[in-house]
Protein backbone atom coordinates (compact mmCIF):
# COMPACT_ATOMS: atom_id res chain seq x y z
CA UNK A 1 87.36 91.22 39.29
CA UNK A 2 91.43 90.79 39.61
CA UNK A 3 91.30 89.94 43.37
CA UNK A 4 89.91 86.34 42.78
CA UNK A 5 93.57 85.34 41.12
CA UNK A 6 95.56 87.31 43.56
CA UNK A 7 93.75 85.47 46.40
CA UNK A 8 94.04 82.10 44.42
CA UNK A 9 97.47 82.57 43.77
CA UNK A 10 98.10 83.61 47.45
CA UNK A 11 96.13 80.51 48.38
CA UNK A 12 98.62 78.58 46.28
CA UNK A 13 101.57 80.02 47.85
CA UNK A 14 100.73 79.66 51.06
CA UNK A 15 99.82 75.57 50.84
CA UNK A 16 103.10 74.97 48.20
CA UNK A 17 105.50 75.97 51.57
CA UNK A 18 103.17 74.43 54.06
CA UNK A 19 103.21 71.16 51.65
CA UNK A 20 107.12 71.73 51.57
CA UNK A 21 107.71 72.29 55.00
CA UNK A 22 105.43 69.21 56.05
CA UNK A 23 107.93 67.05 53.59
CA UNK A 24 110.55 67.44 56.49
CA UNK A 25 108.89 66.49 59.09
CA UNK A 26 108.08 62.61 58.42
CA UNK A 27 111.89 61.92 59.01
CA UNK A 28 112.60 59.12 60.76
CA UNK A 29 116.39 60.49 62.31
CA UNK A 30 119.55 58.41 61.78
CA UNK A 31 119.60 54.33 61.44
CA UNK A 32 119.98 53.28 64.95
CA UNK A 33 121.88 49.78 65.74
CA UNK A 34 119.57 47.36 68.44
CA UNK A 35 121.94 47.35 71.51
CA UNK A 36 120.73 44.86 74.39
CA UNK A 37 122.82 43.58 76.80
CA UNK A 38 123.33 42.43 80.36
CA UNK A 39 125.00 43.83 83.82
CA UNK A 40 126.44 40.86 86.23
CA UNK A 41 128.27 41.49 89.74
CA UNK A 42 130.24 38.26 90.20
CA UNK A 43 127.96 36.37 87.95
CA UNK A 44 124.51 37.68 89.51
CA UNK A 45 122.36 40.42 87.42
CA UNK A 46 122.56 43.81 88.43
CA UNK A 47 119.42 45.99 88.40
CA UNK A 48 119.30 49.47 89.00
CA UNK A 49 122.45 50.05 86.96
CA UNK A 50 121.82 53.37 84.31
CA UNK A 51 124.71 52.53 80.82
CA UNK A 52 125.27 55.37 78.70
CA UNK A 53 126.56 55.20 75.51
CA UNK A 54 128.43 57.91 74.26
CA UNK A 55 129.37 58.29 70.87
CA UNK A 56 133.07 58.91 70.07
CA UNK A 57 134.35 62.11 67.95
CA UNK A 58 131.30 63.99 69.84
CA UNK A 59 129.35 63.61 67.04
CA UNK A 60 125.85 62.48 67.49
CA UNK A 61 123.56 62.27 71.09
CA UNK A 62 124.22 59.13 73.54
CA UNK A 63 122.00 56.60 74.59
CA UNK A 64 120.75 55.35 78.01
CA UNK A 65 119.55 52.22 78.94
CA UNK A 66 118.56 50.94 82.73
CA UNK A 67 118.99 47.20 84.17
CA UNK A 68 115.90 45.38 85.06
CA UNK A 69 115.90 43.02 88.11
CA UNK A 70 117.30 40.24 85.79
CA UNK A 71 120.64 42.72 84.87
CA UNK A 72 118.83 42.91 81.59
CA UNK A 73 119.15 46.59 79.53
CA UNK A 74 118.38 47.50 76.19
CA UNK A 75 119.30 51.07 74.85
CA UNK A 76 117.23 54.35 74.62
CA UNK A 77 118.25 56.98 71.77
CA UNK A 78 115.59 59.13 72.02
CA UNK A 79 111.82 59.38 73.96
CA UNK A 80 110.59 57.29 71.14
CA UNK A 81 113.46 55.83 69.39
CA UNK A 82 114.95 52.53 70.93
CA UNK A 83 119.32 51.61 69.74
CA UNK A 84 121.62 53.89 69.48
CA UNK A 85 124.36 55.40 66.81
CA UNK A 86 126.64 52.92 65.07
CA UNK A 87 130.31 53.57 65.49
CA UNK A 88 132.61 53.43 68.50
CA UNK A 89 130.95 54.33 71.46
CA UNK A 90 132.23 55.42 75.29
CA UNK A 91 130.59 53.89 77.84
CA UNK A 92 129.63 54.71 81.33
CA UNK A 93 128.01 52.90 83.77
CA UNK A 94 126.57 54.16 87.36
CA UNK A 95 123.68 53.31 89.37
CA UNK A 96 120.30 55.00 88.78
CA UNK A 97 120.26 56.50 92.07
CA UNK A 98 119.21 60.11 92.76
CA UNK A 99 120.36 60.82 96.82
CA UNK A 100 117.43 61.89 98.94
CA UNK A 101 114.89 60.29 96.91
CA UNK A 102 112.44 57.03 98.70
CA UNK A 103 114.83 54.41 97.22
CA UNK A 104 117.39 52.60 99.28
CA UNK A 105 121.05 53.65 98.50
CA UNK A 106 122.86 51.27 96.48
CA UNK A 107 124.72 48.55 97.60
CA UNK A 108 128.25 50.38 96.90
CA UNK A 109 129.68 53.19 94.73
CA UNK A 110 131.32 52.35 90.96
CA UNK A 111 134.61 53.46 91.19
CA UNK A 112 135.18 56.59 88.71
CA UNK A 113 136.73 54.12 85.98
CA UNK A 114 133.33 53.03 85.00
CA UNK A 115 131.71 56.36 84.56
CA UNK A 116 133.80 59.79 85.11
CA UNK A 117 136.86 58.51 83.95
CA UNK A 118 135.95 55.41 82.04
CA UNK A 119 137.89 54.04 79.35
CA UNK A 120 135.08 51.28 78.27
CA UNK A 121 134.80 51.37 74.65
CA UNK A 122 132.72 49.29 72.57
CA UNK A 123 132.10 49.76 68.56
CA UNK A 124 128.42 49.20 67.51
CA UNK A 125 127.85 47.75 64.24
CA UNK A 126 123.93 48.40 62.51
CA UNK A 127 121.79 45.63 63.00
CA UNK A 128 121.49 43.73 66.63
CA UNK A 129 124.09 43.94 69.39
CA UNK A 130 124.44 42.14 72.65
CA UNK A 131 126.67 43.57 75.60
CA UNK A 132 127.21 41.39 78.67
CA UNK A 133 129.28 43.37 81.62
CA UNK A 134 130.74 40.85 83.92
CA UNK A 135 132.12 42.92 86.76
CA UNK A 136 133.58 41.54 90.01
CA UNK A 137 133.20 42.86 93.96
CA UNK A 138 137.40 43.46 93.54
CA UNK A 139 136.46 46.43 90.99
CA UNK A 140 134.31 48.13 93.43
CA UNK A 141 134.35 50.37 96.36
CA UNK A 142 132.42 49.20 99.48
CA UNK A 143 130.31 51.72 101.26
CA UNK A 144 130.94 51.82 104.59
CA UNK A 145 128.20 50.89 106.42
CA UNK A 146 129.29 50.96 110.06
CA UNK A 147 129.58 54.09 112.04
CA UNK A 148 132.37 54.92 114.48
CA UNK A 149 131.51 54.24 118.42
CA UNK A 150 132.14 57.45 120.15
């Protein structure tokens, strides 16, 4: 006669915390600033090129974005979740090139100023922001392409 409320009550318990738990998980993460921007090599788009984004202070993840065939990138946060953090930012830029895979190498290497070392900062505000990366052929190393005649 007494187990009906027990179980009731139980019942009651048990869907409170699984309605409180569920209450956490319809967050929708940090506000994330729009970051687009473009990648030039002496004025002529860049694809293939792989910018992170790395917040400063090491707070917070970094996002990636990858140049189309135009130069054209826009930034990834997360799998789902397109911008990135607001605040000052260190970026790196490389190609998106993994060795011994079916694409052709790229044209030359980034020197390590623009991705192991780099010193590129820029400060993201919330809302919409546009990135253009002008770089010139004097900033980068040549591969050499030519092998010695024996």
């Amino acid at each position: 006669m007494f187990r009906r409320p027990k179980q009731t009550l139980i019942h009651s318990v048990v869907l409170s915390l699984l309605a409180f738990g569920l209450t956490g998980c319809g967050r929708s993460g940090p506000k994330l600033a729009e970051v687009q921007g473009t990648v030039t090599l002496d004025g002529k788009p860049l694809p293939d090129v792989m910018l992170e984004f790395q917040p400063l202070g090491g707070k917070g993840s970094p996002s990636i974005g990858y140049t189309d065939k135009n130069g054209q990138f826009r930034l990834r946060f997360s799998r789902n979740k397109w911008g990135a953090l607001p605040g000052e930012h260190l970026v790196r830029i490389d190609f998106d090139y993994e060795p011994g895979s079916d694409q052709p190498p790229p044209p030359f290497k980034f020197p390590a100023k623009f991705n192991k070392q780099s010193a590129l900062k820029r400060q993201l505000v919330a809302g919409s922001n546009h990135f253009p990366f002008e770089l010139a052929s004097a900033d980068m190393v040549v591969k050499a392409t030519k092998k010695r005649a024996r």
